[in-house]
C-alpha atoms as a PDB file:
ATOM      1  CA  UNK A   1     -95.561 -22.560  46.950  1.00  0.00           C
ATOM      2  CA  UNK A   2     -93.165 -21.283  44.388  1.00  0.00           C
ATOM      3  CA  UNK A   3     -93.995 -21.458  40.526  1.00  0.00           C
ATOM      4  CA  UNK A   4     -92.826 -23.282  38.076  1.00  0.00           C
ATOM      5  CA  UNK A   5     -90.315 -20.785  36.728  1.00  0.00           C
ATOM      6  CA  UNK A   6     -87.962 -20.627  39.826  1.00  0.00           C
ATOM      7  CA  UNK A   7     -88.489 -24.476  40.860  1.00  0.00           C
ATOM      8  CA  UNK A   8     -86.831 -24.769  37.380  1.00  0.00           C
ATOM      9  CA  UNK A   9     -83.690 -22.344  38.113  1.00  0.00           C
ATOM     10  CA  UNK A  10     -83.124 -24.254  40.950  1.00  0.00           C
ATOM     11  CA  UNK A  11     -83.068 -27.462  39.346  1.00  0.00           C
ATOM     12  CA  UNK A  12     -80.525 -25.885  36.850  1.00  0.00           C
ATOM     13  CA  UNK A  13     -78.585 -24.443  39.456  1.00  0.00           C
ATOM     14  CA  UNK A  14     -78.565 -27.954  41.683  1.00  0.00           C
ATOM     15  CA  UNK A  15     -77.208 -29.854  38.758  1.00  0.00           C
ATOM     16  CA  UNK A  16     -74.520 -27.527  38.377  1.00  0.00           C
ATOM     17  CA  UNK A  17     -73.717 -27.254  41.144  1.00  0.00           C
ATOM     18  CA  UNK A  18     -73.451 -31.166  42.298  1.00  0.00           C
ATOM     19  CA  UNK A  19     -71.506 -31.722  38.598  1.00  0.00           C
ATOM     20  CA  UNK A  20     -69.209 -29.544  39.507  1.00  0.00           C
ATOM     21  CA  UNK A  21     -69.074 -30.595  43.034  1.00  0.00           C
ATOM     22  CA  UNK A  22     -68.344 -34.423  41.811  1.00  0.00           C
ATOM     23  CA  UNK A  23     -65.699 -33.398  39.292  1.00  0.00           C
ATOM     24  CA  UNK A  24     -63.477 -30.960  42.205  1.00  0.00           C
ATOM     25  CA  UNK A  25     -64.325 -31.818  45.688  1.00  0.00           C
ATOM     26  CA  UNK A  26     -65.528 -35.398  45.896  1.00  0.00           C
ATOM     27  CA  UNK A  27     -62.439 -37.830  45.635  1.00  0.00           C
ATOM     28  CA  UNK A  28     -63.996 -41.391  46.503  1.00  0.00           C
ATOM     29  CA  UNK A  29     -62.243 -43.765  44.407  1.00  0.00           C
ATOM     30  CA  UNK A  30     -65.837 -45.407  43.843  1.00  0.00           C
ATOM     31  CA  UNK A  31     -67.211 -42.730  41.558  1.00  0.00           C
ATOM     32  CA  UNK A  32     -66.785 -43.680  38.582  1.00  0.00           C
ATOM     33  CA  UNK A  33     -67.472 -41.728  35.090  1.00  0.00           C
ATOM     34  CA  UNK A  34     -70.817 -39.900  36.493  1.00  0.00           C
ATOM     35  CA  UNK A  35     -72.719 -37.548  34.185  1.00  0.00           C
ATOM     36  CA  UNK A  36     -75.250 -35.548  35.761  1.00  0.00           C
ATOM     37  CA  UNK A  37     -78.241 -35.433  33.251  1.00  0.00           C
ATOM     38  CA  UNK A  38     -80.545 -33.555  34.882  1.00  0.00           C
ATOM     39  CA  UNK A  39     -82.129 -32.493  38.414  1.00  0.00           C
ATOM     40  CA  UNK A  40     -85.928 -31.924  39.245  1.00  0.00           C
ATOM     41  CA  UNK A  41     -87.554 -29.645  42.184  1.00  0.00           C
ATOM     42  CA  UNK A  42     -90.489 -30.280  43.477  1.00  0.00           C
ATOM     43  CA  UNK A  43     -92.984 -27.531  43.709  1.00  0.00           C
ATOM     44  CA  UNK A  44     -92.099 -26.364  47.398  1.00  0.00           C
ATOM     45  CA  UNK A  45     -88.413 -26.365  46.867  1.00  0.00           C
ATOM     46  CA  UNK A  46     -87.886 -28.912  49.511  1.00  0.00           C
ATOM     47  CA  UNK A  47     -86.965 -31.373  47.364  1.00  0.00           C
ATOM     48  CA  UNK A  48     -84.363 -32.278  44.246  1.00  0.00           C
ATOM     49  CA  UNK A  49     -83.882 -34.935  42.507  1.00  0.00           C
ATOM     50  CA  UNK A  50     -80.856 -35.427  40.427  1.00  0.00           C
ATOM     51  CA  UNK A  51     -80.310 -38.042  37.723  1.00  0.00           C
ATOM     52  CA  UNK A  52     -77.128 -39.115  36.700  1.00  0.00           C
ATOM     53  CA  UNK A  53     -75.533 -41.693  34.205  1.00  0.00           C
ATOM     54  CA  UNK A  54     -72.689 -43.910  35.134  1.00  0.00           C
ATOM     55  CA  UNK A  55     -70.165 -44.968  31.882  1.00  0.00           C
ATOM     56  CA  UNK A  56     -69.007 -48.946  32.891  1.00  0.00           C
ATOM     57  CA  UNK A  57     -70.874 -52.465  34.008  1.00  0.00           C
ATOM     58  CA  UNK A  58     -72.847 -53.033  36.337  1.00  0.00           C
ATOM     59  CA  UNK A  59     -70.448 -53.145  39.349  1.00  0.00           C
ATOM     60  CA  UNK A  60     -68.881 -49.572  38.398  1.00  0.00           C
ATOM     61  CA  UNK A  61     -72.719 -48.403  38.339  1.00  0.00           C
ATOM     62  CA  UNK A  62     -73.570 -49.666  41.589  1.00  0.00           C
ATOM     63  CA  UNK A  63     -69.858 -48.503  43.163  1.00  0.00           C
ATOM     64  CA  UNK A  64     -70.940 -45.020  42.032  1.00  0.00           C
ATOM     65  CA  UNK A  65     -74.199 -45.039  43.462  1.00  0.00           C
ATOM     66  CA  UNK A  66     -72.820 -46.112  46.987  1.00  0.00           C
ATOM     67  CA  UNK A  67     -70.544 -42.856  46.161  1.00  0.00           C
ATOM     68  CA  UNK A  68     -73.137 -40.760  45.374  1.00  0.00           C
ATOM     69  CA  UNK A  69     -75.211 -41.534  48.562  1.00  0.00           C
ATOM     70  CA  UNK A  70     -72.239 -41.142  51.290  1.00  0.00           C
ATOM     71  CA  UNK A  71     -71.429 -37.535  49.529  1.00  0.00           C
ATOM     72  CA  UNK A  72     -74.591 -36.712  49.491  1.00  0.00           C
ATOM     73  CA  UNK A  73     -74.112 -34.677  52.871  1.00  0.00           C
ATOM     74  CA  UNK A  74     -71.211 -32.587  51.119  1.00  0.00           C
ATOM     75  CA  UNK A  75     -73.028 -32.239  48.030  1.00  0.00           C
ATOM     76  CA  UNK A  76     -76.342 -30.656  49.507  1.00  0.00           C
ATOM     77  CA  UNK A  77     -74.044 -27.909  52.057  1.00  0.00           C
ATOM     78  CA  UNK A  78     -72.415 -27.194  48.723  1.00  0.00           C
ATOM     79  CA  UNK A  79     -75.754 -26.686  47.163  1.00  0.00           C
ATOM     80  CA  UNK A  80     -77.128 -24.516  50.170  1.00  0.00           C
ATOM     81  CA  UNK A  81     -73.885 -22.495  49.600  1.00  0.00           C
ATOM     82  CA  UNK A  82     -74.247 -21.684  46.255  1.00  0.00           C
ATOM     83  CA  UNK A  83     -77.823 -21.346  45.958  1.00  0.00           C
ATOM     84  CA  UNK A  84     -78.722 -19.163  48.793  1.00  0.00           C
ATOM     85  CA  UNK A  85     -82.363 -20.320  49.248  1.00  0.00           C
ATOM     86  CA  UNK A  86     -83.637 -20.633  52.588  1.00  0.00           C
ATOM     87  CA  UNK A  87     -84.033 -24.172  52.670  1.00  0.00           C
ATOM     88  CA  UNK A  88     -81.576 -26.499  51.208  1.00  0.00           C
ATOM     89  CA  UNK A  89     -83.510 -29.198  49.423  1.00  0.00           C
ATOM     90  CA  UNK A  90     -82.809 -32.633  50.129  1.00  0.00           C
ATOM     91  CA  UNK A  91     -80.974 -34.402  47.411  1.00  0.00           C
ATOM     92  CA  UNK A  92     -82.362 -38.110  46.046  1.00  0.00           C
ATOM     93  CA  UNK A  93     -79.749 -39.639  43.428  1.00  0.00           C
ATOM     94  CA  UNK A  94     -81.858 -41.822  40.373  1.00  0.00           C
ATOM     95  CA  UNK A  95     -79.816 -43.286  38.024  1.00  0.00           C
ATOM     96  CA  UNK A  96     -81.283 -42.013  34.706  1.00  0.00           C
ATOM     97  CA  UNK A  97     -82.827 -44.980  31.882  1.00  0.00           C
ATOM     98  CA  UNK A  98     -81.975 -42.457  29.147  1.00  0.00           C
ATOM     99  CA  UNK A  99     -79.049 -44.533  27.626  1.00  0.00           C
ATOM    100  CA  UNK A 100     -81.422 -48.343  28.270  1.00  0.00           C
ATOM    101  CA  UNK A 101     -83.956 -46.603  26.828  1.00  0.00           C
ATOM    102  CA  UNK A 102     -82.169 -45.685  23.844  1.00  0.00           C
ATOM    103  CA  UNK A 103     -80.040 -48.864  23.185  1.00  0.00           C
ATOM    104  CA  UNK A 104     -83.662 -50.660  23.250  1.00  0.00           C
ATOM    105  CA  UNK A 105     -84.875 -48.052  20.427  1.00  0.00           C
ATOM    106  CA  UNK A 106     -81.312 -48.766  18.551  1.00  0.00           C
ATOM    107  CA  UNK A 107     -82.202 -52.239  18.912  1.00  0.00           C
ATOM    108  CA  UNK A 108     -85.921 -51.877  17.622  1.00  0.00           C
ATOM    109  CA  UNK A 109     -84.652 -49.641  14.476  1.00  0.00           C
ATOM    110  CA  UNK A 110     -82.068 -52.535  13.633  1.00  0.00           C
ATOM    111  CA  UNK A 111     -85.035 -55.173  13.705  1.00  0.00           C
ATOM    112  CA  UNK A 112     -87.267 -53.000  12.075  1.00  0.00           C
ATOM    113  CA  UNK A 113     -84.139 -52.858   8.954  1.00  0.00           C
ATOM    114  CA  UNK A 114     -83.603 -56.521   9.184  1.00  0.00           C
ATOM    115  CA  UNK A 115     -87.576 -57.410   7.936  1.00  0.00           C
ATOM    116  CA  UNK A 116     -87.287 -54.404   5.323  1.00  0.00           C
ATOM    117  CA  UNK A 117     -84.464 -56.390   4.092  1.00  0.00           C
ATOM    118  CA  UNK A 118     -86.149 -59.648   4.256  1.00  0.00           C
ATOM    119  CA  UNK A 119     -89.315 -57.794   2.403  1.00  0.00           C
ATOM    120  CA  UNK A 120     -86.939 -55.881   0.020  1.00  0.00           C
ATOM    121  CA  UNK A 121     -85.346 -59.551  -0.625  1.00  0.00           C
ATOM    122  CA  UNK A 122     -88.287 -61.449  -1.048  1.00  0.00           C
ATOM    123  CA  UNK A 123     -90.058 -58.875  -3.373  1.00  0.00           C
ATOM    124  CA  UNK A 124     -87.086 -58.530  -5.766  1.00  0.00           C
ATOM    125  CA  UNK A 125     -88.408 -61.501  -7.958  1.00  0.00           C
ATOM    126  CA  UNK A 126     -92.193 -60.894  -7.619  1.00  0.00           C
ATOM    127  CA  UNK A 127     -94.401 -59.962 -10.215  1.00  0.00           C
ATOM    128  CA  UNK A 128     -97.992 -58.845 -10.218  1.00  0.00           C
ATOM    129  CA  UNK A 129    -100.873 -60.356  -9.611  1.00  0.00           C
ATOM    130  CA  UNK A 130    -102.740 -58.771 -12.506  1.00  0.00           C
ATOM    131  CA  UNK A 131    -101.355 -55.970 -14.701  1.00  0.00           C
ATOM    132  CA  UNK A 132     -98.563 -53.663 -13.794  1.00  0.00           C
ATOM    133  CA  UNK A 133    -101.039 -50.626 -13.848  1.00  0.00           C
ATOM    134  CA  UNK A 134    -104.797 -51.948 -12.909  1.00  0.00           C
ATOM    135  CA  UNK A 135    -106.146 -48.608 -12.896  1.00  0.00           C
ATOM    136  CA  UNK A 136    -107.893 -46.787 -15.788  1.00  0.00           C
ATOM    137  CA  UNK A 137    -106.341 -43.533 -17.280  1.00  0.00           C
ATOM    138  CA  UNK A 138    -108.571 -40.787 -18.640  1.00  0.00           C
ATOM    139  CA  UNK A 139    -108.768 -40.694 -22.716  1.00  0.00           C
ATOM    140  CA  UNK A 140    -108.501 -44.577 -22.885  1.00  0.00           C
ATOM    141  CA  UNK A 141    -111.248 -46.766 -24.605  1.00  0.00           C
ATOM    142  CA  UNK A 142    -112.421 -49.782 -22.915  1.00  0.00           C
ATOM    143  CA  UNK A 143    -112.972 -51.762 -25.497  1.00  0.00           C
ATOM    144  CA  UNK A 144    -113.047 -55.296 -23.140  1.00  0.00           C
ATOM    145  CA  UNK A 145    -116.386 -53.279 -21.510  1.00  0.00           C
ATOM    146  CA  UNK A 146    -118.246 -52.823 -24.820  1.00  0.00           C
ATOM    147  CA  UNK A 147    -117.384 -56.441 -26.017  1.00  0.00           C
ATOM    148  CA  UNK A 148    -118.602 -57.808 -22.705  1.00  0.00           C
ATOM    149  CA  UNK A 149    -121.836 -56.035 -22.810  1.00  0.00           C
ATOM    150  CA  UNK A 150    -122.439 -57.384 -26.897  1.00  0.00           C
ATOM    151  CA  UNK A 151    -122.017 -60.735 -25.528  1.00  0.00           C
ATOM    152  CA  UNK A 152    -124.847 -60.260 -22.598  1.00  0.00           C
ATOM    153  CA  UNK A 153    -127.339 -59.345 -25.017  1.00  0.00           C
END
C-alpha cells in the first residue's frame, strides 16, 4: 500500500503526462478541444483515473470520448514510460461536471439577482409599518408611558 503522498505524485505525473500525450502524439481527428483537469490514483497505484473537459456540443463530447478510449492503449505505455513505476496503472477516462456544475451555480446566482431586484423594486415605495425608528434611545423621556399609567389610576 503506498501513502497518500506518492499516490498523489503519480496522479500529477499521469495527467501530465496523458495532456501532453493528447496534444503531440495522438492525431485522431475525433479529439476534439480536451482539457485534462485532473487524474486520481487509487491507494495501490493500480489504478488512475483521469478527468477531462471537452470544449463543443454534445456530439464533439461524445467523438472525444470514443478518442480517448481507443488511445487509451498508447496513452498508458506512454505513462509506464515516463513514470517508471512498476506497474502501469490502468487508465479510466470520466468526463469531469466541473463546467455543468458551474453554469448551474451561474444560473442560481442570476435567479438569486432577479428576486433581489424584484424585492429592491417592490420596497422602493414602502413605508413603515409604525415609526421609522421603533426602538427607544437612552436619555429620552417617555412621556406616552407616564400619561398611560395617570389614566389607569
Amino acid at each position: 500500500m503506498a501513502d497518500n503522498a506518492r499516490a498523489r505524485k503519480l496522479a500529477d505525473r499521469i495527467q501530465v503526462v496523458v495532456a501532453e500525450t493528447l496534444d503531440r502524439r495522438i492525431k485522431d481527428p475525433r479529439l476534439g478541444f480536451v482539457t485534462i483537469t485532473d487524474a486520481r490514483v487509487t491507494g495501490d497505484l493500480r489504478e488512475a483515473t483521469v478527468f477531462y473537459t471537452v470544449y463543443g456540443d454534445d456530439e464533439e463530447r461524445a467523438a472525444s470520448a470514443a478518442a480517448l478510449e481507443s488511445a487509451k492503449g498508447v496513452l498508458r505505455s506512454e505513462v509506464g514510460r515516463q513514470t517508471g513505476v512498476r506497474y502501469t496503472p490502468t487508465l479510466a477516462f470520466v468526463p469531469d461536471a466541473l463546467p455543468d456544475n458551474a453554469r448551474t451555480i451561474d444560473d442560481l446566482l442570476d435567479k438569486a439577482r432577479n428576486k433581489d431586484a424584484e424585492v429592491r423594486q417592490a420596497s422602493a415605495g414602502a413605508k413603515f409599518a409604525g415609526e421609522a425608528d421603533p426602538y427607544r434611545k437612552p436619555g429620552e423621556t417617555d412621556a406616552d408611558e407616564r400619561d398611560e399609567d395617570d389614566t389607569a389610576e
